[in-house]
C-alpha atoms as a PDB file:
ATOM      1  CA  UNK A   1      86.099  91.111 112.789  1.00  0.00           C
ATOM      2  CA  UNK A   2      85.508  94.624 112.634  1.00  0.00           C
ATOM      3  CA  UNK A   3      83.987  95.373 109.023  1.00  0.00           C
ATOM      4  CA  UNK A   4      81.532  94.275 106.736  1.00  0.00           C
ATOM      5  CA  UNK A   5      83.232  91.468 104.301  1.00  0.00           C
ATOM      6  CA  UNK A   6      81.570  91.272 100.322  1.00  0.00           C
ATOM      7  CA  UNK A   7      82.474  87.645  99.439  1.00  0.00           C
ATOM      8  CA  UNK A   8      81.993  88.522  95.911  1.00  0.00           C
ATOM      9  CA  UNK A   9      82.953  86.760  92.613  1.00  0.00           C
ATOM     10  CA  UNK A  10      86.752  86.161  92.541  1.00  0.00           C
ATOM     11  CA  UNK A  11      88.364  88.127  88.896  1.00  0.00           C
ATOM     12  CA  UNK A  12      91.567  86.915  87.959  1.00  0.00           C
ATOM     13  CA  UNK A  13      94.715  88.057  87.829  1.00  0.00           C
ATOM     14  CA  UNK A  14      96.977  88.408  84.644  1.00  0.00           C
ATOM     15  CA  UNK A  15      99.965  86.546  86.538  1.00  0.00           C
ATOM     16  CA  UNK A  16     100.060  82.821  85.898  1.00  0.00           C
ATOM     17  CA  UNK A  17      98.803  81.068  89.189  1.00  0.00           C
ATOM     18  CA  UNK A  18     100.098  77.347  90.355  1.00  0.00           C
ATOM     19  CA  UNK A  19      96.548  75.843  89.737  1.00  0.00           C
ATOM     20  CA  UNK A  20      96.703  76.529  86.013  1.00  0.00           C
ATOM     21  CA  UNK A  21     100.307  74.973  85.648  1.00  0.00           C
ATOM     22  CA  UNK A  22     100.822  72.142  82.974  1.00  0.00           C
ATOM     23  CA  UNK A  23      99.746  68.670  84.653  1.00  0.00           C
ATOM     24  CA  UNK A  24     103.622  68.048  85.649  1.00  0.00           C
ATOM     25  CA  UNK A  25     106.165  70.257  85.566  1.00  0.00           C
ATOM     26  CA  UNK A  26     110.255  70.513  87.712  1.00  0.00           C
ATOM     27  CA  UNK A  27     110.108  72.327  91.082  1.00  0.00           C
ATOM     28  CA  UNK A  28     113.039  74.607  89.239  1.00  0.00           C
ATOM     29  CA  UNK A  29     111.031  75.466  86.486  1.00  0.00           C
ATOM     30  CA  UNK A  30     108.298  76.400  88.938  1.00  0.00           C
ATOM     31  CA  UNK A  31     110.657  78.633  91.283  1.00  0.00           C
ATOM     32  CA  UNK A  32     112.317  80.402  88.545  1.00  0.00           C
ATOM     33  CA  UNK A  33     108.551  81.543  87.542  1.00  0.00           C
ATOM     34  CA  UNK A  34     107.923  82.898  90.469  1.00  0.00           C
ATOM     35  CA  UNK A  35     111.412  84.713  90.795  1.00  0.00           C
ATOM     36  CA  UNK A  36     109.610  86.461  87.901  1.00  0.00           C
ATOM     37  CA  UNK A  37     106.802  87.013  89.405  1.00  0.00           C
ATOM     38  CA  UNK A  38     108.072  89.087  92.240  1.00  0.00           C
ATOM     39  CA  UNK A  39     110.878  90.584  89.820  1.00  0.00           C
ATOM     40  CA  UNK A  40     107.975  91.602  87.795  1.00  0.00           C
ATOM     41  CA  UNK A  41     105.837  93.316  90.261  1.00  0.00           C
ATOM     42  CA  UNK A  42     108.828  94.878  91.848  1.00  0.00           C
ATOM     43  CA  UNK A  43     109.993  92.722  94.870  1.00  0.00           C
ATOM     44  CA  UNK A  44     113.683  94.230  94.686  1.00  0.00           C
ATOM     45  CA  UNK A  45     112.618  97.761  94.848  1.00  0.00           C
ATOM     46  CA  UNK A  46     110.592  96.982  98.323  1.00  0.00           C
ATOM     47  CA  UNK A  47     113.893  95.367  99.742  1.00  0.00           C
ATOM     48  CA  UNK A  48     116.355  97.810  98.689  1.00  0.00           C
ATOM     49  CA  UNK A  49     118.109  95.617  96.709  1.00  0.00           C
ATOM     50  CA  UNK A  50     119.008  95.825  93.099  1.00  0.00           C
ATOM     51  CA  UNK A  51     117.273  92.586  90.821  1.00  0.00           C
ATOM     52  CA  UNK A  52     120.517  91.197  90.875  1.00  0.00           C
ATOM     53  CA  UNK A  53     120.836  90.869  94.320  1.00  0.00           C
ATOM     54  CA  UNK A  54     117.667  90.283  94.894  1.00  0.00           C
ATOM     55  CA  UNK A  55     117.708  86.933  92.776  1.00  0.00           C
ATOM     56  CA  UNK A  56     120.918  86.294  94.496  1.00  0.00           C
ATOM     57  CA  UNK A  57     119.776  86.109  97.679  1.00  0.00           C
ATOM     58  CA  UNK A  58     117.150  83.381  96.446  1.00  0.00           C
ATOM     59  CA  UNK A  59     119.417  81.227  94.821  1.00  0.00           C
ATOM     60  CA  UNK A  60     120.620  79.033  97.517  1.00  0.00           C
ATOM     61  CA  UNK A  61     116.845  78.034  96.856  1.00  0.00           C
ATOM     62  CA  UNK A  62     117.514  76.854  93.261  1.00  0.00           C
ATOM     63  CA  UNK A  63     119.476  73.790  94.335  1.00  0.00           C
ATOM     64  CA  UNK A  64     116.497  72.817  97.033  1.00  0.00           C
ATOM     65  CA  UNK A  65     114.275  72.754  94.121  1.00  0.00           C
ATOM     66  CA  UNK A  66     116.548  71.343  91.871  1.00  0.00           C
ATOM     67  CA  UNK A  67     116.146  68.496  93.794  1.00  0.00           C
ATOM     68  CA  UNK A  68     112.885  68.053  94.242  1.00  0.00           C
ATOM     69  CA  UNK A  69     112.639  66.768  90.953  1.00  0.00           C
ATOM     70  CA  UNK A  70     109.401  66.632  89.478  1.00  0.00           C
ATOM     71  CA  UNK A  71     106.046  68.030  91.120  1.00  0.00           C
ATOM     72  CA  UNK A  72     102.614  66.584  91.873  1.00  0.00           C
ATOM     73  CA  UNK A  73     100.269  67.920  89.651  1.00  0.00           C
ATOM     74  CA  UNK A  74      98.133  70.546  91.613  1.00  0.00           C
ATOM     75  CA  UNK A  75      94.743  69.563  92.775  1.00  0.00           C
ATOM     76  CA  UNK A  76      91.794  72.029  93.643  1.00  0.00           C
ATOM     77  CA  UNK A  77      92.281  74.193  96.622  1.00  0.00           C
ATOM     78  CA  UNK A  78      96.482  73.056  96.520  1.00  0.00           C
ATOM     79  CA  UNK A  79      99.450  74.318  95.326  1.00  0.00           C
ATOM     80  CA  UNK A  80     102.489  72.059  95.175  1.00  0.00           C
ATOM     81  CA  UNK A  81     105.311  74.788  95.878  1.00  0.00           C
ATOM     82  CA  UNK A  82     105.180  77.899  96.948  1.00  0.00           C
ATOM     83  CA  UNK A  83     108.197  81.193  97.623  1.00  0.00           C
ATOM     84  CA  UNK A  84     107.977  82.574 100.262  1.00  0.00           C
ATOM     85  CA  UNK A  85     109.677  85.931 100.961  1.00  0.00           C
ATOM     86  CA  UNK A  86     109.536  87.201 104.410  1.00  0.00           C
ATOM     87  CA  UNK A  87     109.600  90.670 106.515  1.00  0.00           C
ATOM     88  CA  UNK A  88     113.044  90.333 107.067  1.00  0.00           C
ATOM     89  CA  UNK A  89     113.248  90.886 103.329  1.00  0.00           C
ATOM     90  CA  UNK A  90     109.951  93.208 101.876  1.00  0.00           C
ATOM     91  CA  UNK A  91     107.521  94.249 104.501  1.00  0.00           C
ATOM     92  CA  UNK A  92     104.125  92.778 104.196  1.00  0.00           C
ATOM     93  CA  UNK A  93     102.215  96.043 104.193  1.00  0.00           C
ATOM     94  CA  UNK A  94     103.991  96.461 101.001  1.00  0.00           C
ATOM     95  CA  UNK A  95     103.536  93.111  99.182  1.00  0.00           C
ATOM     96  CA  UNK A  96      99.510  92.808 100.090  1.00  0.00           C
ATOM     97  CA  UNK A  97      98.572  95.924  97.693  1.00  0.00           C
ATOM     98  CA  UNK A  98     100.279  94.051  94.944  1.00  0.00           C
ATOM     99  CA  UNK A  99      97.663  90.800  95.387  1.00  0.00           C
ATOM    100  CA  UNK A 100      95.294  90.626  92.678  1.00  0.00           C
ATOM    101  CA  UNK A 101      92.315  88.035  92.316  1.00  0.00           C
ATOM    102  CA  UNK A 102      92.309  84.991  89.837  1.00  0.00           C
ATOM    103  CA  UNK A 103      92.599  85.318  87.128  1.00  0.00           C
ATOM    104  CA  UNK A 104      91.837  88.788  86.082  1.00  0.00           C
ATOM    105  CA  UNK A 105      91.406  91.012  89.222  1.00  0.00           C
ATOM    106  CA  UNK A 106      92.050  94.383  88.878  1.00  0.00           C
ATOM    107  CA  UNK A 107      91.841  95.845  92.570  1.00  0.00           C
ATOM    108  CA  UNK A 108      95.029  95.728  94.809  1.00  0.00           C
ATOM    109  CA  UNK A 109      94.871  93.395  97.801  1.00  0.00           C
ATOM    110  CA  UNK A 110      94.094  95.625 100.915  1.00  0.00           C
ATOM    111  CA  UNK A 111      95.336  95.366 104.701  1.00  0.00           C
ATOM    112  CA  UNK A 112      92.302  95.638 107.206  1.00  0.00           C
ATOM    113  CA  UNK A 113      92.937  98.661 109.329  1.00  0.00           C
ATOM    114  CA  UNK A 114      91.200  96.798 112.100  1.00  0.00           C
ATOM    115  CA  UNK A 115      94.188  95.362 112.667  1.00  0.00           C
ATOM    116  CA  UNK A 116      95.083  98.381 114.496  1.00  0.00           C
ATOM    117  CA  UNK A 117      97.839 101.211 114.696  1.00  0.00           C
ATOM    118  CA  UNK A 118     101.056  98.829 114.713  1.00  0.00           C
ATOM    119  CA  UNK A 119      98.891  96.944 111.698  1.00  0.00           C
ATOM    120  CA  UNK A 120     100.725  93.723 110.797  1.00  0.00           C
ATOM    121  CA  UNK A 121     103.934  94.189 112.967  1.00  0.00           C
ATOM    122  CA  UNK A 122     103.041  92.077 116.021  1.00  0.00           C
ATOM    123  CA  UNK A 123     102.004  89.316 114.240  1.00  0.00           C
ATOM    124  CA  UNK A 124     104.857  86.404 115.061  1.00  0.00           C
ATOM    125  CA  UNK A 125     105.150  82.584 113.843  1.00  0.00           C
ATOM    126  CA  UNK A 126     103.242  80.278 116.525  1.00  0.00           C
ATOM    127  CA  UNK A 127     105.695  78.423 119.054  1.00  0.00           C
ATOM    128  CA  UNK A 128     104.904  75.175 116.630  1.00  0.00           C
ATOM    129  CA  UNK A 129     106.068  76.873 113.284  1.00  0.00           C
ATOM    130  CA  UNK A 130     109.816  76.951 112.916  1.00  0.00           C
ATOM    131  CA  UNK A 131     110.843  78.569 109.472  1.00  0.00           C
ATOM    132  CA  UNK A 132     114.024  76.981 107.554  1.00  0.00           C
ATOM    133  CA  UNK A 133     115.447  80.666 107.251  1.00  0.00           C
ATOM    134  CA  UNK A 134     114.564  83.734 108.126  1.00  0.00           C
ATOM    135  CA  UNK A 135     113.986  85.541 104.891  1.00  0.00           C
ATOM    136  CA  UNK A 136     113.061  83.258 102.228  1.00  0.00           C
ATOM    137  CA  UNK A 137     112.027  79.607 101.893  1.00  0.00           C
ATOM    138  CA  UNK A 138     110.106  77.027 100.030  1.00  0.00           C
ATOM    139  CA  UNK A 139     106.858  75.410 100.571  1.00  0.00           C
ATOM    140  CA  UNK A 140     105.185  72.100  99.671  1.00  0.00           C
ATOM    141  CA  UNK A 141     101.887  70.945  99.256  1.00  0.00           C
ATOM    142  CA  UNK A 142      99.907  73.831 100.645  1.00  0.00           C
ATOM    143  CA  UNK A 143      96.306  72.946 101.342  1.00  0.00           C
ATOM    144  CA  UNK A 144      93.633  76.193 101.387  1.00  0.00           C
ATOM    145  CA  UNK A 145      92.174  73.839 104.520  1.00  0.00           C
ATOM    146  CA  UNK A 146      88.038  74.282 103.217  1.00  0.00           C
ATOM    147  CA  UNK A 147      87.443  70.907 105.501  1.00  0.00           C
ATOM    148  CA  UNK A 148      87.547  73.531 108.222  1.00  0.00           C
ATOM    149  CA  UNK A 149      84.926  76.067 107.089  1.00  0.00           C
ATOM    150  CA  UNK A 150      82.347  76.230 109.571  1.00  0.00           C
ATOM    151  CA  UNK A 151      85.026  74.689 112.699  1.00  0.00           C
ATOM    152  CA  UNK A 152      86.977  77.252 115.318  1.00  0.00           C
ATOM    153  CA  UNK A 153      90.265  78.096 114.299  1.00  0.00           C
ATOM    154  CA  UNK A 154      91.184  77.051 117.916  1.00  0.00           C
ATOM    155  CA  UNK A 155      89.700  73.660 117.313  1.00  0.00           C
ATOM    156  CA  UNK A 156      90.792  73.063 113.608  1.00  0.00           C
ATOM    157  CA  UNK A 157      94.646  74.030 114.528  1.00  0.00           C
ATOM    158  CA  UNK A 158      94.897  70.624 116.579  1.00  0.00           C
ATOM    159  CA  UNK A 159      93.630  68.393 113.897  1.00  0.00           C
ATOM    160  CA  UNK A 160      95.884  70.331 111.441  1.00  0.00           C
ATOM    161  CA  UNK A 161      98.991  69.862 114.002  1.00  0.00           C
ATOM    162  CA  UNK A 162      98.176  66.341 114.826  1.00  0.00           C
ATOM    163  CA  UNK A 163      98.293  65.219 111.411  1.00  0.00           C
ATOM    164  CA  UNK A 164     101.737  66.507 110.598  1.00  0.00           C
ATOM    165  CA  UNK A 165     101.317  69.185 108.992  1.00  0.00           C
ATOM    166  CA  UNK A 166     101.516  73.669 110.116  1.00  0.00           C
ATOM    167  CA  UNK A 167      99.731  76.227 109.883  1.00  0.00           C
ATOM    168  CA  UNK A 168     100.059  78.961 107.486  1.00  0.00           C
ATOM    169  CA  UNK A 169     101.915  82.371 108.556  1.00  0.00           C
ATOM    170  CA  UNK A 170     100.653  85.959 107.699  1.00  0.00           C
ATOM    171  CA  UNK A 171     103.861  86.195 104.914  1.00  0.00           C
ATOM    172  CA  UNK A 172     102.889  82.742 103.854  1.00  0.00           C
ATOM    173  CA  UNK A 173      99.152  83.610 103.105  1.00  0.00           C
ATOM    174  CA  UNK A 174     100.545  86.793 100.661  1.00  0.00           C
ATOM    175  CA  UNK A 175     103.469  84.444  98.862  1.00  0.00           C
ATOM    176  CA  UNK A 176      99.829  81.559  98.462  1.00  0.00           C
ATOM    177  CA  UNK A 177      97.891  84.694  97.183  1.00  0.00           C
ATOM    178  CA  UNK A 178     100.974  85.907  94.627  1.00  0.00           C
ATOM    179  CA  UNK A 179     101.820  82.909  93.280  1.00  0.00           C
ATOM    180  CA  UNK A 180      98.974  80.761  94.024  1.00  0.00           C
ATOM    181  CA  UNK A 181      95.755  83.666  93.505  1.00  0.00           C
ATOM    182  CA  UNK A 182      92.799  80.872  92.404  1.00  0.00           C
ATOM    183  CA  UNK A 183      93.017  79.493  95.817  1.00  0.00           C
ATOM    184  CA  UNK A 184      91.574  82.256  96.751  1.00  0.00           C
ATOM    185  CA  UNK A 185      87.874  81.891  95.913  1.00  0.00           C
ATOM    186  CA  UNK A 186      84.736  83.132  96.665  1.00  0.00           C
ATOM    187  CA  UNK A 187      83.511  81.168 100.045  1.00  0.00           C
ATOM    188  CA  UNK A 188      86.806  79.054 100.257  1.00  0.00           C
ATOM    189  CA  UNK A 189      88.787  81.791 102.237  1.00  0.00           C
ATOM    190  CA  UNK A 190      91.545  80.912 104.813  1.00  0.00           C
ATOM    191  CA  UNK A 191      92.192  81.608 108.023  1.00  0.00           C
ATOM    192  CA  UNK A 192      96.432  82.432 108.442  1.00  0.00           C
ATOM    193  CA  UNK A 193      96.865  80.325 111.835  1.00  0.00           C
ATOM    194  CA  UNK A 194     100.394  80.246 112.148  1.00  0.00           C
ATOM    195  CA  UNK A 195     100.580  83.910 112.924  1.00  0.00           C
ATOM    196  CA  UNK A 196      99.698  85.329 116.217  1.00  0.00           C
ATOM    197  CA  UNK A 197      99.856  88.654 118.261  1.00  0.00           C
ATOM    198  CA  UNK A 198      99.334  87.282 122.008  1.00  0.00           C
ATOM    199  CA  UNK A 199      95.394  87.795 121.474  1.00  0.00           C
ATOM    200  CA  UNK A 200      92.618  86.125 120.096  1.00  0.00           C
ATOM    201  CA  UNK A 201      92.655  87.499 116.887  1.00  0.00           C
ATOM    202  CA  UNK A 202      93.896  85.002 113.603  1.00  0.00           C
ATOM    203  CA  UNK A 203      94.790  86.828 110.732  1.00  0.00           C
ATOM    204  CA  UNK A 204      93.120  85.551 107.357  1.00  0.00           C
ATOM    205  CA  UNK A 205      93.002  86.000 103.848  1.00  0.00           C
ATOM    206  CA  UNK A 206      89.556  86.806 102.221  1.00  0.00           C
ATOM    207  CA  UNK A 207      87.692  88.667  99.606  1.00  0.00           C
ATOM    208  CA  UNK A 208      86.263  91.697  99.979  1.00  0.00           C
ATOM    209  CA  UNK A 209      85.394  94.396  97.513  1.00  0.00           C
ATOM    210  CA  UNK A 210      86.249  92.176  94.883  1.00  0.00           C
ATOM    211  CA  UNK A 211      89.378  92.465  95.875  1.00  0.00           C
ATOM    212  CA  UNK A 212      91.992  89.991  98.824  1.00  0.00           C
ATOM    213  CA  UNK A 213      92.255  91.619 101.952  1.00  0.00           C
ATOM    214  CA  UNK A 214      94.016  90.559 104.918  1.00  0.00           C
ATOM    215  CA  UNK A 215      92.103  91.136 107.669  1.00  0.00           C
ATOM    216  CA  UNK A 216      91.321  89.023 110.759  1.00  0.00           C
ATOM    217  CA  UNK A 217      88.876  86.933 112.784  1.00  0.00           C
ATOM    218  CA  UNK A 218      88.494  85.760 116.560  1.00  0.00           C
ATOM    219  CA  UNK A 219      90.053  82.620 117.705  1.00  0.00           C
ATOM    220  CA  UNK A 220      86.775  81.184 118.887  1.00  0.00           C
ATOM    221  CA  UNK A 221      84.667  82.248 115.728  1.00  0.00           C
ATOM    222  CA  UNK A 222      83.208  79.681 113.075  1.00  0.00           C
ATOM    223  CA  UNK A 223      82.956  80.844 109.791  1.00  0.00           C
ATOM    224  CA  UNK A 224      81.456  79.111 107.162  1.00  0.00           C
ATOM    225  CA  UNK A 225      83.606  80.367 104.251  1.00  0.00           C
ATOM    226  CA  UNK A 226      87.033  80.337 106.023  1.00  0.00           C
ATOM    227  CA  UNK A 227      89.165  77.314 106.318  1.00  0.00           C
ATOM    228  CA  UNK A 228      92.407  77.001 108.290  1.00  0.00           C
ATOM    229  CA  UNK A 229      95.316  76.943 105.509  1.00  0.00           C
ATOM    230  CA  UNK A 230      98.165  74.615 105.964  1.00  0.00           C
ATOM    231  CA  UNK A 231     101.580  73.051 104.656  1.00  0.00           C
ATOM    232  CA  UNK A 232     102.845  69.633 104.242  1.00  0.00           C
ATOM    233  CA  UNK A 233     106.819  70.737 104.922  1.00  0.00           C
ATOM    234  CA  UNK A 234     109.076  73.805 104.416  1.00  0.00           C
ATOM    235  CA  UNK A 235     112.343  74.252 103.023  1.00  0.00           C
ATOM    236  CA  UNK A 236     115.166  76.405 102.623  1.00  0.00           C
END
């Protein structure tokens, strides 16, 4: 990594976050909140789109989660669903200043600068990630991975493979932080494995400055307060 990280205490963010949903609740009912969400903090505006066709273009999604029925309650350091909107819809440069920290943060998200002059734009979904669509999808049970704080990210992504499940991209780590911001925490960070660049470097999501940031870390680096994120499926 190239700066100094402050893992300070996590605020909060005024936006509702998956781990402080009712015990059970419908995947719809869970979606269409976080259509608002990204209505609300301007998600149509950064794609070009009016709201209208912004929500149109998601709701193919309504009938996935339609029938999904009802969802597991969350447990710590999970989220049950998750929307994901990708590049090919609202650039991530734009959508990480809108991050805030649970559940009152004040201080946009940041994007390290260490990750160089072409920033985010390299980054590309692993050979073992295939995404349902290319703009927007769903996904289930995501797990913040803190079993792997202290392990390589090249070792952990392996054991994360081999037991079904895939790793997290850079646009999934921002839709976890949006909808999802108290998995974010002080000392259970993640590490974003299912985005690469050809290098060594594995973009993450962390605190720093009281504030997330999306910076990186080397393949072959342990860090005690970054886990390897991961999904159970995705949909679209």
């Amino acid at each position: 990594m190239g700066n100094r990280v402050d893992h300070g205490h996590p605020s909060a963010d005024r936006r509702s976050a998956i781990s402080t949903q009712p015990v059970t609740s419908s995947a719809l009912d869970e979606l269409d909140r976080q259509v608002e969400t990204l209505l609300d903090l301007g998600y149509p505006a950064l794609a070009g789109r009016s709201p209208e066709a912004f929500t149109a273009a998601l709701a193919p999604l309504r009938e996935l989660a339609a029938g999904l029925g009802e969802l597991a309650p969350a447990a710590v350091g999970r989220a049950p669903l998750v929307l994901v909107v990708t590049r090919e819809l609202v650039d991530p440069h734009d959508t990480v200043p809108l991050l805030r920290l649970a559940p009152r943060g004040s201080r946009p998200g940041v994007v390290d600068r260490n990750h160089g002059e072409e920033g985010l734009a390299p980054y590309r979904p692993i050979a073992e990630v295939t995404l349902p669509r290319p703009d927007a999808y769903l996904l289930l049970d995501v797990d913040r991975g803190e079993e792997f704080r202290g392990v390589r990210p090249e070792e952990a992504l392996p054991v994360v493979l081999g037991r079904g499940r895939s790793p997290l991209t850079v646009e999934e780590g921002v839709a976890v932080v949006t909808h999802a911001p108290g998995l974010l925490e002080k000392n259970r960070c993640f590490m974003l494995s299912g985005s690469r660049r050809g290098d060594r470097r594995v973009p993450a999501m962390w605190i720093s400055e009281r504030a997330p940031k999306l910076g990186w870390c080397w393949d072959g680096n342990p860090h005690t307060w970054l886990g390897v994120a991961s999904v159970g499926a995705r949909v679209g």
